[in-house]
N, C-alpha and C. Protein backbone atom coordinates (compact mmCIF):
# COMPACT_ATOMS: atom_id res chain seq x y z
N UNK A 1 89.04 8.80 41.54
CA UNK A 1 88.08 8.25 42.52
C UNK A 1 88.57 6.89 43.05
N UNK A 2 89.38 6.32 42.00
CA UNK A 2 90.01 5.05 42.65
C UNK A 2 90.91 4.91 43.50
N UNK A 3 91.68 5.99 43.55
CA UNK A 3 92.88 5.95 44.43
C UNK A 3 92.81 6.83 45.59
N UNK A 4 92.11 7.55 46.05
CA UNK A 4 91.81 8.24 47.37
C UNK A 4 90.73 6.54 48.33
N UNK A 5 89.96 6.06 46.88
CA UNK A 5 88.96 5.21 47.92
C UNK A 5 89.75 4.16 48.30
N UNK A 6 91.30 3.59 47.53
CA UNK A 6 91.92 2.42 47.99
C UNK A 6 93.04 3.23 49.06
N UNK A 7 93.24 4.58 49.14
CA UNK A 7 94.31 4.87 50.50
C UNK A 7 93.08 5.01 51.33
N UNK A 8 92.20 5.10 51.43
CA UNK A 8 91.29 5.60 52.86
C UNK A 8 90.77 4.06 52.97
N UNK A 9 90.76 3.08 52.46
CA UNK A 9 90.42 1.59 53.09
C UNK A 9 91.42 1.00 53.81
N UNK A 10 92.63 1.15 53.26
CA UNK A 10 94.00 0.51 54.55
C UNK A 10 94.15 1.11 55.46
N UNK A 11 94.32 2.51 56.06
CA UNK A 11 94.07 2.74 57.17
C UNK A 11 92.56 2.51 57.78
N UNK A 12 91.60 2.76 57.14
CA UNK A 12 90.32 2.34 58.08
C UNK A 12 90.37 0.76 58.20
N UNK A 13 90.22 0.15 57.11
CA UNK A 13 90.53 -1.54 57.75
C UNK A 13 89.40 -2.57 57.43
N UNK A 14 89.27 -3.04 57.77
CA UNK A 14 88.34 -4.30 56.96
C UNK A 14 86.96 -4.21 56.90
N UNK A 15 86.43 -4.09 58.18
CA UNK A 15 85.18 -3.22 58.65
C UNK A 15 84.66 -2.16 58.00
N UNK A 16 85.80 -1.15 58.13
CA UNK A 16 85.42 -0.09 57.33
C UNK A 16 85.02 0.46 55.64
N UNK A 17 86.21 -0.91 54.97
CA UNK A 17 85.70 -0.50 53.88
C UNK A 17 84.16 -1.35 53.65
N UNK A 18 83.61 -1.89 54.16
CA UNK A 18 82.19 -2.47 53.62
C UNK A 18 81.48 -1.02 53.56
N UNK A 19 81.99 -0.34 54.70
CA UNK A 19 80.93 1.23 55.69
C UNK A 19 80.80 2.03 54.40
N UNK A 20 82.51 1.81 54.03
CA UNK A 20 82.66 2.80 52.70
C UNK A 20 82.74 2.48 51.47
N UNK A 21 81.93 1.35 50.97
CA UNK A 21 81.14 0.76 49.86
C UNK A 21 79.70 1.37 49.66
N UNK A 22 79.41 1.34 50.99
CA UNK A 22 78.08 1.43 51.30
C UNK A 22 77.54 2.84 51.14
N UNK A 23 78.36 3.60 51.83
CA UNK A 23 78.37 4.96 51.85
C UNK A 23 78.56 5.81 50.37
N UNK A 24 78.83 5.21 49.97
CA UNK A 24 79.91 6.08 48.57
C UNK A 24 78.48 5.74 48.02
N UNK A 25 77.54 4.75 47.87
CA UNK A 25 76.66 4.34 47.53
C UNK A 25 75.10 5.33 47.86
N UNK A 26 75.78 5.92 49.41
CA UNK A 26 75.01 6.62 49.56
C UNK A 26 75.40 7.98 49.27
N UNK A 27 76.78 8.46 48.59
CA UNK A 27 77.18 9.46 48.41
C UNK A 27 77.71 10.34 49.78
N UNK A 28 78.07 9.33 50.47
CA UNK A 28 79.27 9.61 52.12
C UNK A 28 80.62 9.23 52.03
N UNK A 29 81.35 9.99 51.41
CA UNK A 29 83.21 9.40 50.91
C UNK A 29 83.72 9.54 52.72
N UNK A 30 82.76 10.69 53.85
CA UNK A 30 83.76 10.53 54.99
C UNK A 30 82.50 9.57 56.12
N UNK A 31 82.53 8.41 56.24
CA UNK A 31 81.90 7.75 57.38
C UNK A 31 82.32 8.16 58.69
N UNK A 32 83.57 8.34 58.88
CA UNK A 32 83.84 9.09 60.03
C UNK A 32 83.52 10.01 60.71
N UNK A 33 83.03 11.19 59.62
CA UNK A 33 82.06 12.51 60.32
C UNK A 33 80.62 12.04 60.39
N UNK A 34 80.25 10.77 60.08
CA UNK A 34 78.89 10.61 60.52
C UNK A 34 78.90 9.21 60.45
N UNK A 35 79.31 8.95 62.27
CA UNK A 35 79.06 6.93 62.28
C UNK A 35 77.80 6.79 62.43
N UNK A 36 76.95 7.99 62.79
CA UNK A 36 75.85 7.81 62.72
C UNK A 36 75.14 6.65 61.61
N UNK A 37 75.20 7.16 60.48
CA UNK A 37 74.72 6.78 58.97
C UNK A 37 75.00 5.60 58.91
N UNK A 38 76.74 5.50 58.62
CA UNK A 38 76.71 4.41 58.31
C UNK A 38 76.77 2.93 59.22
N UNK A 39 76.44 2.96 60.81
CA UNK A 39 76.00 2.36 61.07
C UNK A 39 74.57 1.94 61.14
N UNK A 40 73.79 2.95 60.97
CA UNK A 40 72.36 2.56 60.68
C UNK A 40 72.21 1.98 59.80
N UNK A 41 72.91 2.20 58.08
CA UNK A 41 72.56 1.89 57.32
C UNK A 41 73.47 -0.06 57.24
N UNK A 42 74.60 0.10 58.36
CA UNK A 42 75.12 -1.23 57.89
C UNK A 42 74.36 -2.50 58.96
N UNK A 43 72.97 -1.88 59.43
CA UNK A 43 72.46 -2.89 60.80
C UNK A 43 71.06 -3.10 59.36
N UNK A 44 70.73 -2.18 59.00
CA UNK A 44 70.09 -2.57 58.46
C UNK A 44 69.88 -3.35 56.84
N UNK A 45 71.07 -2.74 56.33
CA UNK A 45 71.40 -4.01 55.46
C UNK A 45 72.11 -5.99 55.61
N UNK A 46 72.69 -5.34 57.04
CA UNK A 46 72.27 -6.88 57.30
C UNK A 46 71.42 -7.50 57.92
N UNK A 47 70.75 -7.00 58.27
CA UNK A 47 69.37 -7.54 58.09
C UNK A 47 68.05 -7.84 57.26
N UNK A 48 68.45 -6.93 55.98
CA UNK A 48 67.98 -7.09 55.15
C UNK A 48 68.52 -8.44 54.29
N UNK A 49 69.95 -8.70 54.47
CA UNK A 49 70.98 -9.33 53.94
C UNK A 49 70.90 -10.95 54.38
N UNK A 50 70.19 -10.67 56.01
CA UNK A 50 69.76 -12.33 56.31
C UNK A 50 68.80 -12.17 56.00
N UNK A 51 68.79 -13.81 56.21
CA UNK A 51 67.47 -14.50 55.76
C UNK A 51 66.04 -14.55 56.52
């Protein structure tokens, strides 16, 4: 589980791995087949995230 999630963060890129912290969290290893998700879920954790 460690080494598929550290090759799929260098090509996606800095951005992406927060998406796919987040996701894996939500049990989504591909953010790509649904930017849906994990942009909903990353507008609303930062907003939850400010103050």
């Amino acid at each position: 589980m460690n080494p598929p999630r550290k090759q799929a963060e260098l090509p996606m890129g800095p951005k992406n791995i927060i998406v796919l912290s987040e996701s894996e969290d939500s049990e989504v290893p591909i953010p790509t087949s649904v930017p849906e998700n994990p942009a909903d879920k990353d507008k609303e954790v930062q907003s939850t995230e400010l103050p």
